[in-house]
N, C-alpha and C. Protein backbone atom coordinates (compact mmCIF):
# COMPACT_ATOMS: atom_id res chain seq x y z
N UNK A 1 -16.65 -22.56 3.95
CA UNK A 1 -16.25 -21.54 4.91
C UNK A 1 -15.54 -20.41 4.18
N UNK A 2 -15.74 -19.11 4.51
CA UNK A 2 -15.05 -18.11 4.06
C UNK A 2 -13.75 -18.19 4.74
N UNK A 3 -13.02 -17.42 3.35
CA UNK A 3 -11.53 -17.01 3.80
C UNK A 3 -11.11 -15.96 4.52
N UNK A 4 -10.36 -15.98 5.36
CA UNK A 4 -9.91 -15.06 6.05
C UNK A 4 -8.37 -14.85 5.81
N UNK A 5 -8.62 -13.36 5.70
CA UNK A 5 -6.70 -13.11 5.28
C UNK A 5 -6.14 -12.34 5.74
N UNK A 6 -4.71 -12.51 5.72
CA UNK A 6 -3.96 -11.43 6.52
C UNK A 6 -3.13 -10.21 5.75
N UNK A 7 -3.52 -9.25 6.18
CA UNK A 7 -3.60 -8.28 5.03
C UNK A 7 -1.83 -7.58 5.68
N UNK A 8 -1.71 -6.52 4.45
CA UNK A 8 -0.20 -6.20 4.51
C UNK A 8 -0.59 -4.91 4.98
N UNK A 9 -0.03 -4.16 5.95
CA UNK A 9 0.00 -2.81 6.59
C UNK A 9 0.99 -1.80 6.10
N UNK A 10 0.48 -0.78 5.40
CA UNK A 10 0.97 0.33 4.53
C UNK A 10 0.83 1.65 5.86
N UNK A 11 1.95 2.23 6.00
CA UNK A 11 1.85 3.47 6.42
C UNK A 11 2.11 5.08 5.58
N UNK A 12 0.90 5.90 6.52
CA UNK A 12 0.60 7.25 5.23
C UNK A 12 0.30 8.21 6.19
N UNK A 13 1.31 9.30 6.70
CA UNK A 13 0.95 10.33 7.88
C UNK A 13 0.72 9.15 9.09
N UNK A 14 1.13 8.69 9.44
CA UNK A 14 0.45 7.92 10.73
C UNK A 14 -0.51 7.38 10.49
N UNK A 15 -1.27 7.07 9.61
CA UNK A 15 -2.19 6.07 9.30
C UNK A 15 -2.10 5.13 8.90
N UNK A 16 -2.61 3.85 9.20
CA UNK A 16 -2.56 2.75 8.18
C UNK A 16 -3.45 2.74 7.02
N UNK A 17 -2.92 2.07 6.32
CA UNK A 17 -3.59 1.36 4.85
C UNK A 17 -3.82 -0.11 4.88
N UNK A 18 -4.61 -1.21 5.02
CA UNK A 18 -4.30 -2.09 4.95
C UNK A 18 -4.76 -2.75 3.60
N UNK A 19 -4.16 -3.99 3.02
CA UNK A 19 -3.62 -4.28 1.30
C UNK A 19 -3.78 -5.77 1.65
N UNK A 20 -4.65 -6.53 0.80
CA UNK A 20 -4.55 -8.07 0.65
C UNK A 20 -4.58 -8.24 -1.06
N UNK A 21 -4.46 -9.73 -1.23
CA UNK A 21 -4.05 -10.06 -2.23
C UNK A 21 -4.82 -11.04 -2.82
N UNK A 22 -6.41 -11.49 -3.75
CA UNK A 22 -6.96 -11.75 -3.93
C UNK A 22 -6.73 -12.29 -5.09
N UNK A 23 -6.68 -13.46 -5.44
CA UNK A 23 -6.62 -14.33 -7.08
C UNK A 23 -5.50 -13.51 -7.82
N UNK A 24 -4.75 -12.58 -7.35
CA UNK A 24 -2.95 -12.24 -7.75
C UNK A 24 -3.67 -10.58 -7.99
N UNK A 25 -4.47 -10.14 -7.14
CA UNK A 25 -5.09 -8.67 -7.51
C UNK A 25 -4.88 -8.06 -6.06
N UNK A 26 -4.60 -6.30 -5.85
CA UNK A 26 -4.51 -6.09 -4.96
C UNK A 26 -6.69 -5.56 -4.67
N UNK A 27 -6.28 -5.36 -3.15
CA UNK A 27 -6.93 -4.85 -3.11
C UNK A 27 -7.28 -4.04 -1.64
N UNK A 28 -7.39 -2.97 -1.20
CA UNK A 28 -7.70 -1.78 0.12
C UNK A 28 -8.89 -2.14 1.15
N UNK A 29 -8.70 -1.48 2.38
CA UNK A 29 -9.80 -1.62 2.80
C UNK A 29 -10.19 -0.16 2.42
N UNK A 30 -11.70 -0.10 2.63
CA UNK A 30 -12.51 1.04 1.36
C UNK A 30 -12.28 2.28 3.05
N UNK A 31 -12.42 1.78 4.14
CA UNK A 31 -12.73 2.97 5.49
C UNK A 31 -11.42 4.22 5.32
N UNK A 32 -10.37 2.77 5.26
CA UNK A 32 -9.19 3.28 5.69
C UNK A 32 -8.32 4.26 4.64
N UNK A 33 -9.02 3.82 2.98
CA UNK A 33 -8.74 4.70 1.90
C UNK A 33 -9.39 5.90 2.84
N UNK A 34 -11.04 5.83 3.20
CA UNK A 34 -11.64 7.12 3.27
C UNK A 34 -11.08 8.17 4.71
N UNK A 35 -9.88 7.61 5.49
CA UNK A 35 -9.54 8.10 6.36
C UNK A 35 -8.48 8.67 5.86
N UNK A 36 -7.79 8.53 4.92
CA UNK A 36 -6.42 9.16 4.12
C UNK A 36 -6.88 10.35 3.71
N UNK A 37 -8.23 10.47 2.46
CA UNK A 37 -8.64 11.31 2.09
C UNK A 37 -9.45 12.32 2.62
N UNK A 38 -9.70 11.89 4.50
CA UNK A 38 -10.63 11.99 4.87
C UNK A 38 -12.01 12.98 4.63
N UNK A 39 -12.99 11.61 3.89
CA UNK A 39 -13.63 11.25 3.82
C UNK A 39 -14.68 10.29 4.08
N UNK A 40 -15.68 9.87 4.10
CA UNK A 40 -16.58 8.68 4.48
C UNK A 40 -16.98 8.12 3.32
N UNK A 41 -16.12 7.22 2.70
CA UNK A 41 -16.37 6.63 1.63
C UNK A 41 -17.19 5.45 1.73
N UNK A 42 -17.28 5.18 2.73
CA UNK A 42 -18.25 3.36 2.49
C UNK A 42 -19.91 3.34 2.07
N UNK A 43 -20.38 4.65 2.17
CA UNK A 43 -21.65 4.24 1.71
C UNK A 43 -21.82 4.51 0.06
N UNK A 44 -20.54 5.42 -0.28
CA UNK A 44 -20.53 5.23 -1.94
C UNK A 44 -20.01 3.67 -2.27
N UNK A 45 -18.86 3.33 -1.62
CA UNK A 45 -18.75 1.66 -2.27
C UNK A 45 -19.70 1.04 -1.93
N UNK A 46 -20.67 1.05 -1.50
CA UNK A 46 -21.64 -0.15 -0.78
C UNK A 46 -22.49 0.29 -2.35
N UNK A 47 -22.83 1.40 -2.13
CA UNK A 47 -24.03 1.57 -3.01
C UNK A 47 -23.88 1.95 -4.52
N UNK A 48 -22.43 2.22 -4.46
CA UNK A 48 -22.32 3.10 -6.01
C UNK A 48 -21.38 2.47 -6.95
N UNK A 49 -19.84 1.43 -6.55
CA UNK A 49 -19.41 0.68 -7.16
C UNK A 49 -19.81 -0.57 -7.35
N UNK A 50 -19.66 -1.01 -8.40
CA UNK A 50 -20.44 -2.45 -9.12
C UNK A 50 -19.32 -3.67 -8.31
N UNK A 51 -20.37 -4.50 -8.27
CA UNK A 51 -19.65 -6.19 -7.17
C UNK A 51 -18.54 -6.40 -7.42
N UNK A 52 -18.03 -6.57 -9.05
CA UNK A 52 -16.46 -6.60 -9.51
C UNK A 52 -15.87 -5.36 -9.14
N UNK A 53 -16.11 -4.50 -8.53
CA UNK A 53 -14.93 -3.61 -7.70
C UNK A 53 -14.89 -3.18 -6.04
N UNK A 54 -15.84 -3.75 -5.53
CA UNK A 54 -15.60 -4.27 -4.55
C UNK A 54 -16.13 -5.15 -3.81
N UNK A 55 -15.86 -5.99 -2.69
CA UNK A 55 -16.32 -7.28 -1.99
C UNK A 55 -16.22 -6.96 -0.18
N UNK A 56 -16.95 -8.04 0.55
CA UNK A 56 -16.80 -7.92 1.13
C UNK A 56 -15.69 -8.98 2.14
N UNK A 57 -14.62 -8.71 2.75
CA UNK A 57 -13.77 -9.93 3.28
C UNK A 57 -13.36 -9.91 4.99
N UNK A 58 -13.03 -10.78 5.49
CA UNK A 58 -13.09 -10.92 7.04
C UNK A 58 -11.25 -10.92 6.70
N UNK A 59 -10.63 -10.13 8.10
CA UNK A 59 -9.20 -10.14 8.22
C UNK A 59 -8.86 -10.35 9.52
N UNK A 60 -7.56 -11.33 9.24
CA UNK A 60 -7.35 -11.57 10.76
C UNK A 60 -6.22 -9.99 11.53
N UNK A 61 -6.92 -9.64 12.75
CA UNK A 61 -6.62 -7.95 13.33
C UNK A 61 -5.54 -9.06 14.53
N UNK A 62 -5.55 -7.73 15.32
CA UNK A 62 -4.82 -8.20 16.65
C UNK A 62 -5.67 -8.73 17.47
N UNK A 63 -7.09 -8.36 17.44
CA UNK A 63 -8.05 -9.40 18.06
C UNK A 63 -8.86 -10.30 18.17
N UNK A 64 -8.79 -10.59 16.52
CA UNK A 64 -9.35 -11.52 16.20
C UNK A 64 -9.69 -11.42 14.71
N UNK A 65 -10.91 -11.52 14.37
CA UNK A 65 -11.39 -11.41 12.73
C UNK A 65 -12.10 -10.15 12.55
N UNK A 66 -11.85 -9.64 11.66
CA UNK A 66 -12.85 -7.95 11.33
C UNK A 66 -13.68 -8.10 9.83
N UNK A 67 -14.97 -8.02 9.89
CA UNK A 67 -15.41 -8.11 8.20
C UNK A 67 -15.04 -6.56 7.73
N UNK A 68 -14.66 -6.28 7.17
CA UNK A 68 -14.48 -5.17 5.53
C UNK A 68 -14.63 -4.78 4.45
N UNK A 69 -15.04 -3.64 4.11
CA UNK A 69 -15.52 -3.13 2.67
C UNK A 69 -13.75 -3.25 1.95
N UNK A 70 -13.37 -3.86 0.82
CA UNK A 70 -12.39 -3.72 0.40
C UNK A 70 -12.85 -3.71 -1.43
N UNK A 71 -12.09 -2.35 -1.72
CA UNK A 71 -12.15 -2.51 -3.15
C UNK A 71 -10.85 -2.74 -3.90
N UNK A 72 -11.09 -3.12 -5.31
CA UNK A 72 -9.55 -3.12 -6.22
C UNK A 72 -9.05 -2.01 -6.80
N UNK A 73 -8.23 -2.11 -7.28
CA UNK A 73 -7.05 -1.03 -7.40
C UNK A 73 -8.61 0.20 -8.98
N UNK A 74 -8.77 -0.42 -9.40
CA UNK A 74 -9.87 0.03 -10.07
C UNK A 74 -10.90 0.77 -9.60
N UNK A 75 -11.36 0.29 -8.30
CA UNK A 75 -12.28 0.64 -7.26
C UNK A 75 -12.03 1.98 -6.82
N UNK A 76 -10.43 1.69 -6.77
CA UNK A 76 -9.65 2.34 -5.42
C UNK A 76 -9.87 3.98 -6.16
N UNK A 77 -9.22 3.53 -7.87
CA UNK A 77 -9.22 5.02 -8.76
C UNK A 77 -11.01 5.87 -8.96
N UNK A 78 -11.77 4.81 -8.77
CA UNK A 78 -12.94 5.54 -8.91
C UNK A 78 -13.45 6.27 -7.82
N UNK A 79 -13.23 5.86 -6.45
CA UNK A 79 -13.05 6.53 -5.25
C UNK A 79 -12.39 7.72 -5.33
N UNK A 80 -10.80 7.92 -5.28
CA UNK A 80 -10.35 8.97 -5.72
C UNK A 80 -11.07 9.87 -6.49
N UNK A 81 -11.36 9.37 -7.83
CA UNK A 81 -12.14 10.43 -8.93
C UNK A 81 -13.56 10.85 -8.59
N UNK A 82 -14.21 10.35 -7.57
CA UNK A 82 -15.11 10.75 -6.71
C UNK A 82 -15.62 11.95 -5.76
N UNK A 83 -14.10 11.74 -4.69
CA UNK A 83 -13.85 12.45 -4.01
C UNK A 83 -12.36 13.04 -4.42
N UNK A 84 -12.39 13.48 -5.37
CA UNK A 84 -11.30 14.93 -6.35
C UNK A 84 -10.86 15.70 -5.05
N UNK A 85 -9.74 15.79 -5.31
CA UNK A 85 -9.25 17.24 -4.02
C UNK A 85 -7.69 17.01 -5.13
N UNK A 86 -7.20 18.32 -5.38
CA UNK A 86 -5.45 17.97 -5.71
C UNK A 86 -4.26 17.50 -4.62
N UNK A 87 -4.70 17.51 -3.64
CA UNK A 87 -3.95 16.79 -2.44
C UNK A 87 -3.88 15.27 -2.65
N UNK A 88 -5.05 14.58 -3.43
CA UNK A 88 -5.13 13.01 -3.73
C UNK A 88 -3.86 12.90 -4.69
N UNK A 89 -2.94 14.01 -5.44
CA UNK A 89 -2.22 13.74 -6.56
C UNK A 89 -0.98 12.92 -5.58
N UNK A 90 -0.59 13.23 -4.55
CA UNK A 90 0.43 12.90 -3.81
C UNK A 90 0.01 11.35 -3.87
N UNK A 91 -1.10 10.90 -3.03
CA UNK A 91 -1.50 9.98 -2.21
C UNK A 91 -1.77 8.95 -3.27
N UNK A 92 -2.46 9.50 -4.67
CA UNK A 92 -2.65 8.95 -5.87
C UNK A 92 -0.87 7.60 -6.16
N UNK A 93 0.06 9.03 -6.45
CA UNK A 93 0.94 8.07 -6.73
C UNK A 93 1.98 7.48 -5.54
N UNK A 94 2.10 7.72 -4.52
CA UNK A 94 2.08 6.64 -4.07
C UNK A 94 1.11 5.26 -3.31
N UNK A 95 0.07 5.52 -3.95
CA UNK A 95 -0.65 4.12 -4.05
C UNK A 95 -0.23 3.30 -5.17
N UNK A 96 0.21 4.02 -6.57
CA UNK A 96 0.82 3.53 -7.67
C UNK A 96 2.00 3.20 -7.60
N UNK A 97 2.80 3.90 -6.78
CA UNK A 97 3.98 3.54 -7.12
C UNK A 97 4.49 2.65 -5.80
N UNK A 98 4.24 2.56 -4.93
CA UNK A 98 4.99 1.74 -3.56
C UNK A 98 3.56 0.37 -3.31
N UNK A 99 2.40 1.21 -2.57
CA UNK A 99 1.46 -0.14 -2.33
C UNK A 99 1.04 -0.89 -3.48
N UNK A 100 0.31 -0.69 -4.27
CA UNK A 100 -0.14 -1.25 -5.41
C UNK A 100 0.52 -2.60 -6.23
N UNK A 101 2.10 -2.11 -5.83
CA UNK A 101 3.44 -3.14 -6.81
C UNK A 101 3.76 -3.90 -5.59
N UNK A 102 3.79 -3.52 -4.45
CA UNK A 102 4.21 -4.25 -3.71
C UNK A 102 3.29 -5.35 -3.05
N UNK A 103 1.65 -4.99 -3.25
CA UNK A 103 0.88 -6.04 -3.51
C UNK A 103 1.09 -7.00 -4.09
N UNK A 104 1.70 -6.86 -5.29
CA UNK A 104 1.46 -7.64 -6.40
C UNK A 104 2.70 -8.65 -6.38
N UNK A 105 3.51 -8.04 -5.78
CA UNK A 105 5.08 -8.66 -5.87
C UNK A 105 4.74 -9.75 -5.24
N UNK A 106 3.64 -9.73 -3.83
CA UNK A 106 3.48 -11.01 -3.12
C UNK A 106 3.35 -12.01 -3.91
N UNK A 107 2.21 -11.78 -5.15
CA UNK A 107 1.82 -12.98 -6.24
C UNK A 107 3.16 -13.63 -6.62
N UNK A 108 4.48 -13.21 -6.89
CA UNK A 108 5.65 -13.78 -7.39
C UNK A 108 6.09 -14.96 -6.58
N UNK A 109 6.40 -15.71 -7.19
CA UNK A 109 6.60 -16.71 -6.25
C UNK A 109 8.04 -17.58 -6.65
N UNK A 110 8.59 -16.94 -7.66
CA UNK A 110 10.01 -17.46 -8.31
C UNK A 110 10.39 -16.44 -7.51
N UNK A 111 11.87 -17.09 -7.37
CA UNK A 111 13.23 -16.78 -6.02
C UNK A 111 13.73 -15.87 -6.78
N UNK A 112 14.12 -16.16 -7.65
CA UNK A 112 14.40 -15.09 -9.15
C UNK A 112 14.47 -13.40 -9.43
N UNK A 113 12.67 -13.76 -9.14
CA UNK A 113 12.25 -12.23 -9.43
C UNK A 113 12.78 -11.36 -8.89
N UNK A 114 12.79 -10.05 -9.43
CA UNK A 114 12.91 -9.19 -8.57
C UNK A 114 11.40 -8.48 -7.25
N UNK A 115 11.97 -8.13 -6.18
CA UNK A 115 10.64 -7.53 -5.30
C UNK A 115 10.98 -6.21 -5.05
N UNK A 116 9.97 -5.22 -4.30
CA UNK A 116 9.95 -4.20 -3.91
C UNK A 116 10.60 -4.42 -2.04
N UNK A 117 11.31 -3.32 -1.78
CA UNK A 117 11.32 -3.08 -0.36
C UNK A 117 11.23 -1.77 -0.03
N UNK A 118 10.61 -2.03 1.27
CA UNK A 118 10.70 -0.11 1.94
C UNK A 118 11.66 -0.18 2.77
N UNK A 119 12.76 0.69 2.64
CA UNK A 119 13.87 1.53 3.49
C UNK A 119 12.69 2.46 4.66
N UNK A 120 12.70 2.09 5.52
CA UNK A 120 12.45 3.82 6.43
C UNK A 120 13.49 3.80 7.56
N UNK A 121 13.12 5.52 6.84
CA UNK A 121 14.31 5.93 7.94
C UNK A 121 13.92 7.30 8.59
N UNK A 122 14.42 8.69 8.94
CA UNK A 122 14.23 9.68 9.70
C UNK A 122 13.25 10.24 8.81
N UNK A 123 13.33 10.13 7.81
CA UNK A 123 12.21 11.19 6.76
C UNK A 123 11.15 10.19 6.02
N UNK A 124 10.79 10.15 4.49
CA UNK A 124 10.10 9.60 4.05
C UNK A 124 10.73 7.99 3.47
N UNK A 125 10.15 7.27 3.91
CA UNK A 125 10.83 5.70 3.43
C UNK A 125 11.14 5.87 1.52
N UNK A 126 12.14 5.09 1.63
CA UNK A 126 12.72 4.63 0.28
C UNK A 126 12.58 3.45 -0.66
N UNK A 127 11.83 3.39 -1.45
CA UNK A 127 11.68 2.11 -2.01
C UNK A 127 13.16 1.74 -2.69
N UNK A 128 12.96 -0.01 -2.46
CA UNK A 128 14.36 -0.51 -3.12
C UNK A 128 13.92 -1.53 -3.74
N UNK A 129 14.58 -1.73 -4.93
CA UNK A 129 14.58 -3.07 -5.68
C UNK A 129 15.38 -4.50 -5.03
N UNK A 130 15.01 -6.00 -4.21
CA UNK A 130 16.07 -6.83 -3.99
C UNK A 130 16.29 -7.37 -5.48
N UNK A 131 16.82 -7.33 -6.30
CA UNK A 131 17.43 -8.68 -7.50
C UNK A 131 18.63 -8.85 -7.34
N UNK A 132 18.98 -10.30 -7.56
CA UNK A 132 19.88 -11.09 -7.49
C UNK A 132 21.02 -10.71 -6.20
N UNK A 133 20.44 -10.40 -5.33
CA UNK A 133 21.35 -10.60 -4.04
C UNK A 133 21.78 -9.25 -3.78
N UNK A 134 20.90 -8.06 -4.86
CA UNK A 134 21.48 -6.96 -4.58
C UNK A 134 20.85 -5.81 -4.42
N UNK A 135 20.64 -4.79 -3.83
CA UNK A 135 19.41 -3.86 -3.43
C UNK A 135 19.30 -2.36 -4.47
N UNK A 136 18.61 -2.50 -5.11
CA UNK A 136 18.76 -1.24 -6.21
C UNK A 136 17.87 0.29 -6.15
N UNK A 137 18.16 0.94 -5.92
CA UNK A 137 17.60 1.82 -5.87
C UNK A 137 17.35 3.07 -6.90
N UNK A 138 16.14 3.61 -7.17
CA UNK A 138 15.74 4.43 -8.42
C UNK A 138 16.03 5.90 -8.44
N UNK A 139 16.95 6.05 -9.35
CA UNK A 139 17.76 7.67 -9.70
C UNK A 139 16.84 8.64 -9.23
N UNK A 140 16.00 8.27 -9.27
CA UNK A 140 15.09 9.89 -8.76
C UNK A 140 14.69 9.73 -7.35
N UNK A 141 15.62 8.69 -6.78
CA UNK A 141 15.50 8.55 -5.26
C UNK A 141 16.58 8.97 -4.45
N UNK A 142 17.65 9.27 -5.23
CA UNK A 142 19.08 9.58 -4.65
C UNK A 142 19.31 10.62 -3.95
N UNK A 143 18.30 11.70 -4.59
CA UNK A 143 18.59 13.38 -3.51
C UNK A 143 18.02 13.10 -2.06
N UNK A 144 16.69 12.02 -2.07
CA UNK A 144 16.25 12.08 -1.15
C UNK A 144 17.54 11.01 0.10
N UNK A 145 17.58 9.90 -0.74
CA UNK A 145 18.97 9.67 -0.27
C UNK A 145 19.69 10.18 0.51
N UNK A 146 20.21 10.68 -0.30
CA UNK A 146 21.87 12.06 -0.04
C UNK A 146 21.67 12.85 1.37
N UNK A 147 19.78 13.06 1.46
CA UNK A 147 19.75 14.22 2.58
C UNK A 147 19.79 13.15 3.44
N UNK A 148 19.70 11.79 4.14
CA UNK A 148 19.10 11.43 4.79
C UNK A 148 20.35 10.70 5.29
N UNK A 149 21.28 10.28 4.44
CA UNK A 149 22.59 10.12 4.62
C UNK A 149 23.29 11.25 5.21
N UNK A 150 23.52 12.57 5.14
CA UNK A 150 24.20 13.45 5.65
C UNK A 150 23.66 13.92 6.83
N UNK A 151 22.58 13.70 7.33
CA UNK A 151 21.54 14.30 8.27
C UNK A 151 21.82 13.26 9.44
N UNK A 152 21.62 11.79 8.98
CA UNK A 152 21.39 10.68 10.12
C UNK A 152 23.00 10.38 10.00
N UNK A 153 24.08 10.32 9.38
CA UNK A 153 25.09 9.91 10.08
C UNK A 153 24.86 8.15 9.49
N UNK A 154 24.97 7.31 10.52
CA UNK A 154 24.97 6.15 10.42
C UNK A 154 23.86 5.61 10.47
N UNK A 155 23.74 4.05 9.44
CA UNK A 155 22.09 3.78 10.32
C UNK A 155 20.49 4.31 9.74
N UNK A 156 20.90 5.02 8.57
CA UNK A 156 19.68 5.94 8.29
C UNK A 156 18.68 4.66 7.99
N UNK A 157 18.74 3.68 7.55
CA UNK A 157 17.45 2.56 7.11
C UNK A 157 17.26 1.67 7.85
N UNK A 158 16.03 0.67 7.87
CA UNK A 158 15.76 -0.23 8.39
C UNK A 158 14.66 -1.26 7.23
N UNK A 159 14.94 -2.11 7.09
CA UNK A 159 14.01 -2.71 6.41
C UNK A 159 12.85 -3.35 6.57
N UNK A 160 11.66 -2.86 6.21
CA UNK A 160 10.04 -3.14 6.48
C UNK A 160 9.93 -4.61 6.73
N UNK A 161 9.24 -4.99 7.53
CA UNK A 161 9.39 -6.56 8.05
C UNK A 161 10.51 -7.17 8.36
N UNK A 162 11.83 -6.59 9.30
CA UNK A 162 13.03 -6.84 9.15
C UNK A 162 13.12 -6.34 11.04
């Protein structure tokens, strides 16, 4: 029997992204990349990326099971370099820098490690480091910080799955 999985929900402008986690690899659904960029990407992954970059997988939705074009993070860059626009430079890194790691963090499975979290709050969410009981956050995140602290008063975060 095929596997069915429950994939992790990334938000981008009001859109989702959805992200599963395959033999410790991330990997997208291919529609929902092409709705970010919007574009209609699925008949280039069907026809134009090779089997090792993308598959096809069933996910459990709110109504039941959905089959999906999903490619890997490899996939994901050849898509992009496909469909080129300089607006992908934004969307580029944060696929690198927030979904992509935070895929991967799922693979961790020592208490130990450190993981990724998303802060959102009135403006753009904040990634945070949890290690060792303590929440860290990255220097080139602080201005955004600072505004969001002086703006909201109390309360500015909430933590993603929380």
């Amino acid at each position: 029997m095929e596997e069915v999985f429950e994939p992790t929900v990334f938000l981008r402008y009001h859109r989702s992204l959805r992200g599963i986690l395959i033999d410790n690899q991330p990997w997208l659904v291919a529609r929902e990349l092409g709705y970010l960029i919007r574009e209609r990407v699925e008949p280039f992954v069907i026809h134009r990326l090779d089997d090792d970059l993308r598959r096809q997988v069933r996910l459990i939705t709110a109504t039941g099971e959905e089959t999906v074009w999903v490619i890997n993070d490899f996939g994901t860059f050849h898509v992009l370099q496909r469909y080129r626009n300089p607006e992908h430079r934004e969307l580029r890194q944060w696929l690198t820098g927030e979904v992509l790691p935070a895929l991967r963090d799922q693979a961790l499975l020592a208490t130990d490690s450190p993981r990724r979290l998303l802060a959102k709050g009135e403006g753009r969410p904040v990634t945070l480091l949890d290690w060792q009981g303590q929440l860290w956050i990255a220097l080139t995140q602080m201005p955004q910080l600072m505004r969001e602290e002086r703006r909201g008063g109390r309360g500015w975060w909430r933590m993603r799955g929380e």
